[in-house]
N, C-alpha and C. Protein backbone atom coordinates (compact mmCIF):
# COMPACT_ATOMS: atom_id res chain seq x y z
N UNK A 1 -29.15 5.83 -6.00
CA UNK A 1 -28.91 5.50 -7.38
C UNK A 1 -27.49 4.96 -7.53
N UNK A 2 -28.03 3.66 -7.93
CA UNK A 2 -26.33 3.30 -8.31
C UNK A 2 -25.63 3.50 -9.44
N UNK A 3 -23.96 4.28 -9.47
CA UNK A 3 -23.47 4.52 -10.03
C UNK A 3 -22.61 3.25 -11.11
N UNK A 4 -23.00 3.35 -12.83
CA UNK A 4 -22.31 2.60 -13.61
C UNK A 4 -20.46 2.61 -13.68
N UNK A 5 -19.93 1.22 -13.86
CA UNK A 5 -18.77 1.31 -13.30
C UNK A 5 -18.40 1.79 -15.10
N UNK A 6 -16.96 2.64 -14.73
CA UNK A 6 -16.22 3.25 -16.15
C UNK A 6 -15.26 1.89 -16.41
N UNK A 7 -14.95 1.24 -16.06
CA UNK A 7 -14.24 -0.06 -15.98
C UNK A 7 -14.42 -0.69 -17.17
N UNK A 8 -13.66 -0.76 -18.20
CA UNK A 8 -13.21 -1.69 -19.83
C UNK A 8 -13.69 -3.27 -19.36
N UNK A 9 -13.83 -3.50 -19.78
CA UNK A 9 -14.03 -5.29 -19.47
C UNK A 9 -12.70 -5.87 -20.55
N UNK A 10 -12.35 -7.11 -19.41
CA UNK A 10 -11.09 -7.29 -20.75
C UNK A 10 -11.74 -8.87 -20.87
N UNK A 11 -11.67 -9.03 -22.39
CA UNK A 11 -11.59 -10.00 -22.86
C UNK A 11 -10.18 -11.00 -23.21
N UNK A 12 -10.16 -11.99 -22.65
CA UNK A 12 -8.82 -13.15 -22.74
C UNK A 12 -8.78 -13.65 -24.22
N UNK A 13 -7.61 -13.78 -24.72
CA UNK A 13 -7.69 -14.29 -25.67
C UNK A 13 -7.50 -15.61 -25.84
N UNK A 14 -8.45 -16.47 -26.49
CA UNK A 14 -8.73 -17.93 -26.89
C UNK A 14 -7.43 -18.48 -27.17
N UNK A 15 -7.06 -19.82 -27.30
CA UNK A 15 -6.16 -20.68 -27.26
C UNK A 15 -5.55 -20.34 -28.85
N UNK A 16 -6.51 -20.41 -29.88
CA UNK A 16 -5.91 -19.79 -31.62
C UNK A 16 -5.53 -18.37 -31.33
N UNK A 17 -6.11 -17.95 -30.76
CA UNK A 17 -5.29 -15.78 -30.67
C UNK A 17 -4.15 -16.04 -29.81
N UNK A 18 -4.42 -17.09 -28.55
CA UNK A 18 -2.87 -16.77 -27.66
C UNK A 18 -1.75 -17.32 -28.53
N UNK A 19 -2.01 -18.25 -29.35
CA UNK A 19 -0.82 -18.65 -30.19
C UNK A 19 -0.45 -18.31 -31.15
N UNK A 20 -1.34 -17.23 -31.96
CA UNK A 20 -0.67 -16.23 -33.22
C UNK A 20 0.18 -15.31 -32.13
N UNK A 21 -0.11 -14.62 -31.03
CA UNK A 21 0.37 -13.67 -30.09
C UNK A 21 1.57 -14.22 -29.91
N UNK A 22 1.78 -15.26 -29.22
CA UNK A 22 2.96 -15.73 -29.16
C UNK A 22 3.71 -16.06 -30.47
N UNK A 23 3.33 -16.51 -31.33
CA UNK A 23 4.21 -16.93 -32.61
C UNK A 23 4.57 -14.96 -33.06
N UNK A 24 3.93 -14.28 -33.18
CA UNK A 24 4.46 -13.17 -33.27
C UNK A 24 5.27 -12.30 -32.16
N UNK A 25 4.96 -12.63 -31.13
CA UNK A 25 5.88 -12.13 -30.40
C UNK A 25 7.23 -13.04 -30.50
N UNK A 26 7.65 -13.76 -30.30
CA UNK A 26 8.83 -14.55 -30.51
C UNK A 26 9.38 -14.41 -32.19
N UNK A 27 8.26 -13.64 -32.96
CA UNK A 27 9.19 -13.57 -34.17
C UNK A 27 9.83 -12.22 -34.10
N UNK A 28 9.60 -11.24 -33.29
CA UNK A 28 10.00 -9.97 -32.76
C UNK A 28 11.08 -9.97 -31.94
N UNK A 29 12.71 -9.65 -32.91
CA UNK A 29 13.30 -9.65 -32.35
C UNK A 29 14.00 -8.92 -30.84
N UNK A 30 12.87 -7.65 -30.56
CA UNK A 30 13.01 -6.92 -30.08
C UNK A 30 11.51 -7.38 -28.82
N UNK A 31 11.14 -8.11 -28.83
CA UNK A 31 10.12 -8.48 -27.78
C UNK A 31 9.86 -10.07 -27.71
N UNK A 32 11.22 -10.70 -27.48
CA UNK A 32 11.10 -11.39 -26.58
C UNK A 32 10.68 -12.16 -25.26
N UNK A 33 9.85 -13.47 -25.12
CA UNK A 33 9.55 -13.53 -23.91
C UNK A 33 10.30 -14.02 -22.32
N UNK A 34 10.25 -13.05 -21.94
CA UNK A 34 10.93 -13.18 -20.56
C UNK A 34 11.58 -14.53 -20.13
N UNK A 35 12.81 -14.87 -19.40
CA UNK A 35 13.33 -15.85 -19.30
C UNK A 35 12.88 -16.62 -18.02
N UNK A 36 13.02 -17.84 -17.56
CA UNK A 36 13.05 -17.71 -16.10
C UNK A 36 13.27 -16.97 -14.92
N UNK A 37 14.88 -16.93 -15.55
CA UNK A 37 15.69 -16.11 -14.56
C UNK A 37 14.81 -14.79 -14.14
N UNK A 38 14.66 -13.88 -15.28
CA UNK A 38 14.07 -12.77 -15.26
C UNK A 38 12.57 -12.85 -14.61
N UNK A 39 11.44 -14.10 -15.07
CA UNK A 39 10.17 -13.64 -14.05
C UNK A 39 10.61 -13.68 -12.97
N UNK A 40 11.68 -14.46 -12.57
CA UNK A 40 11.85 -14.45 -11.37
C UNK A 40 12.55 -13.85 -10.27
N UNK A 41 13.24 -13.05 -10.96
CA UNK A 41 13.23 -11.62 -10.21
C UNK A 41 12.76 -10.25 -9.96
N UNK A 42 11.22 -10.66 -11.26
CA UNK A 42 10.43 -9.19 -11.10
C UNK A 42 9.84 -9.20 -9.60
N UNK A 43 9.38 -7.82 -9.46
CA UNK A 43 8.71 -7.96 -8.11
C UNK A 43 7.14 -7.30 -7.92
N UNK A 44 6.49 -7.65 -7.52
CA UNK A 44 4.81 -7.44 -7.66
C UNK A 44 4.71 -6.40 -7.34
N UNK A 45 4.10 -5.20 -8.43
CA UNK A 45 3.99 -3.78 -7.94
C UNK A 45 3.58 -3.53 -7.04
N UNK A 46 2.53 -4.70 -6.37
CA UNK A 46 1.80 -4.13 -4.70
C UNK A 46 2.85 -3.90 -3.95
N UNK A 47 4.06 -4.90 -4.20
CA UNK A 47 5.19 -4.48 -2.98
C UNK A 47 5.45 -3.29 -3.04
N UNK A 48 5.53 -2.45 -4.23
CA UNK A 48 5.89 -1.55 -4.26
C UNK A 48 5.15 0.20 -4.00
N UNK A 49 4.48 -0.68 -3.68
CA UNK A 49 2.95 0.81 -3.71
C UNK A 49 3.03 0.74 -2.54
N UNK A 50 2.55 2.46 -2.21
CA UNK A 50 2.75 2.77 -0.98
C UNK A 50 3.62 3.54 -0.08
N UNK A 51 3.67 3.21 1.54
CA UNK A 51 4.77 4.07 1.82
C UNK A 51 5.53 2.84 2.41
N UNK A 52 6.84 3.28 2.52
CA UNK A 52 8.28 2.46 2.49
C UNK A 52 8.03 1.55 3.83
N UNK A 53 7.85 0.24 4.27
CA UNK A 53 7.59 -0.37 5.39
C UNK A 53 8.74 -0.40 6.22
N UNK A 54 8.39 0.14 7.33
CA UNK A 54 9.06 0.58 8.44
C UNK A 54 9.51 -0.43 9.68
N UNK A 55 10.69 -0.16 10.58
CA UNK A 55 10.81 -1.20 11.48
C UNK A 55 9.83 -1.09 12.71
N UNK A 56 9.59 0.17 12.36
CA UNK A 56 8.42 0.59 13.91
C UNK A 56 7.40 1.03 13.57
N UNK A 57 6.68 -0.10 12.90
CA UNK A 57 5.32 0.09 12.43
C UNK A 57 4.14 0.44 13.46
N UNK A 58 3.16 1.00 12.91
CA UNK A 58 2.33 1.28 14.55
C UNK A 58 0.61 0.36 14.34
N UNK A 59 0.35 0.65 15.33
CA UNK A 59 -0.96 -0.69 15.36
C UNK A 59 -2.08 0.34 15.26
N UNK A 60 -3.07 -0.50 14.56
CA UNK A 60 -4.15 -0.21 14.54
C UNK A 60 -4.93 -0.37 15.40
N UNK A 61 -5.87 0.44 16.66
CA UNK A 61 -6.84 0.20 17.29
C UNK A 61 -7.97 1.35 17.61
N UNK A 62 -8.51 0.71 18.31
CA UNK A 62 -10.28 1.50 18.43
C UNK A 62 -9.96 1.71 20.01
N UNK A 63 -10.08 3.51 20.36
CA UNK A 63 -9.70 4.28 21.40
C UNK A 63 -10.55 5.40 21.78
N UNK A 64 -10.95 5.19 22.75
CA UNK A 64 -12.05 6.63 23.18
C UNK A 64 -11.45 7.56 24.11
N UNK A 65 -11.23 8.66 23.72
CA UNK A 65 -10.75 9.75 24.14
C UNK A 65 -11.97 10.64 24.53
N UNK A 66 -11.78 11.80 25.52
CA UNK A 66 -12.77 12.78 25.81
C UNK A 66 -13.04 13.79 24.85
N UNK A 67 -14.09 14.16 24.60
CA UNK A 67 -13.79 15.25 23.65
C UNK A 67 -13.17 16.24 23.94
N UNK A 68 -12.33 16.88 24.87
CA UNK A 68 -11.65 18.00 25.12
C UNK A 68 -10.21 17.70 24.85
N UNK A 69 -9.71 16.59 24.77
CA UNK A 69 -8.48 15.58 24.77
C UNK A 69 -8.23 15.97 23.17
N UNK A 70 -9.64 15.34 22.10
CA UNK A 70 -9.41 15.37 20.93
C UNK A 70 -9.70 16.95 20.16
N UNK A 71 -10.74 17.76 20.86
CA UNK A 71 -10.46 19.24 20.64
C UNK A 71 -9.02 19.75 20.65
N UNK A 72 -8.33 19.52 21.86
CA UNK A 72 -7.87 19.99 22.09
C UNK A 72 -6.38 19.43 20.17
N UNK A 73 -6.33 18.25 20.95
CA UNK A 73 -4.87 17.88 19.53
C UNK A 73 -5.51 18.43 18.18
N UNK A 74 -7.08 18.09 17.69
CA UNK A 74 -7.53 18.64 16.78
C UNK A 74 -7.36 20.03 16.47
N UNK A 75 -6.78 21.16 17.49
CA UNK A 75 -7.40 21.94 16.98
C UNK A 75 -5.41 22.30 16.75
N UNK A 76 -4.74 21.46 17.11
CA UNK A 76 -3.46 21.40 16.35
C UNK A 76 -2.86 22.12 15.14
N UNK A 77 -3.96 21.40 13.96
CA UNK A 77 -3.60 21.38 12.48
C UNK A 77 -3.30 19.84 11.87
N UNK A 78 -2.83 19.47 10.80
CA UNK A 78 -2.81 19.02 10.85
C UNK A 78 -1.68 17.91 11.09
N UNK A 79 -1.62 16.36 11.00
CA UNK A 79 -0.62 15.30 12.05
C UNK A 79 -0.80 15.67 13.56
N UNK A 80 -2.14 16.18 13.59
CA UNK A 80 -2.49 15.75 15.41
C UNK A 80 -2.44 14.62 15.56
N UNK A 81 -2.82 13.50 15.33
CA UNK A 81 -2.61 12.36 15.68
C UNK A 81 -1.06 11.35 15.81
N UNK A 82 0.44 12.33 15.39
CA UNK A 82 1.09 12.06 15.70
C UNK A 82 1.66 12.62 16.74
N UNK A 83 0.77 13.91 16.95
CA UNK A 83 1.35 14.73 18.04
C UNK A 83 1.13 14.16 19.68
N UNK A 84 -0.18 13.21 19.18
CA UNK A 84 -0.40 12.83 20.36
C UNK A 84 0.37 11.64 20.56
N UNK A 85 0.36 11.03 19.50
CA UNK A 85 1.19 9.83 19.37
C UNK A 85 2.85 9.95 20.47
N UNK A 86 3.13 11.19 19.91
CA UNK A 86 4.70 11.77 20.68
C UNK A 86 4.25 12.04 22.33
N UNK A 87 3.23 12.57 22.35
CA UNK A 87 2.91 12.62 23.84
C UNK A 87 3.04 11.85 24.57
N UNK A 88 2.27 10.81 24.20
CA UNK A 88 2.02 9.75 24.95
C UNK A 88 3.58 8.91 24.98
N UNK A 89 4.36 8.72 23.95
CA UNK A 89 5.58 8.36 23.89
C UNK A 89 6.36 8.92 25.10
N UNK A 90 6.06 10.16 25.25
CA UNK A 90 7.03 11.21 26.02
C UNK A 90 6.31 10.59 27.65
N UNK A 91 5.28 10.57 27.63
CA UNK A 91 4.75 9.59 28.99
C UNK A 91 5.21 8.63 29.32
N UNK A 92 5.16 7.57 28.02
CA UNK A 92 5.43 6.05 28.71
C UNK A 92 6.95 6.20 28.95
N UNK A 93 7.82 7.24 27.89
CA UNK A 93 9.49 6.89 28.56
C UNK A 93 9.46 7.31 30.09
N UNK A 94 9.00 8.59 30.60
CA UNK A 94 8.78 8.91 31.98
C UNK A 94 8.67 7.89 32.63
N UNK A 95 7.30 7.36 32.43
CA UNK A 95 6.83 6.36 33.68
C UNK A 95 8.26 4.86 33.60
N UNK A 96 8.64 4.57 32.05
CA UNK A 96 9.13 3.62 32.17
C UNK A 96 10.50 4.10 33.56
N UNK A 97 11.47 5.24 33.39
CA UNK A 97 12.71 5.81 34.08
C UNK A 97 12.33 5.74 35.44
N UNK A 98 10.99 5.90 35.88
CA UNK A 98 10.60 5.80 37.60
C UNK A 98 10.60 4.37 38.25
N UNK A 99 10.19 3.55 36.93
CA UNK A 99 10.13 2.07 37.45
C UNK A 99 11.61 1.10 37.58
């Protein structure tokens, strides 16, 4: 069963409503429309959502482990998956110091 979306529908306003909107907003001395300068230094909330982008971002991939491998970090708690992440870190510096 598909679920009805709760989602408002927005209606745009026609070319006669956008221009009472604007003729009243510009008669509002207190709501003014934005200058150049100013759109052009807002910044798009997507940039801003989220967590803070990092210099050592990590990659996404598809990895098969044994199940005793993932029992085992699983049964961790939780941020097993960085724990292993550090493991394996703690490996590759090893192997890199022998080479």
């Amino acid at each position: 069963m598909s679920k009805t979306s709760k989602r408002t529908s927005i209606v745009m306003p026609g070319p006669r409503e956008d221009k009472a909107i604007t003729a009243a907003a510009k008669a509002d001395s207190d709501a003014q429309p934005l200058t150049p300068k100013q759109l052009k230094s807002m910044i798009p909330l997507r940039a801003l959502r989220g967590r803070p982008k990092t210099g050592n971002a990590k990659q996404l991939v598809s990895v098969r482990y044994s199940r005793e491998v993932l029992e085992y970090f699983k049964a961790t708690g939780e941020g097993w998956q960085s724990r292993m992440d550090s493991v394996l870190r703690q490996y590759v510096t090893r192997q890199s110091r022998r080479a």
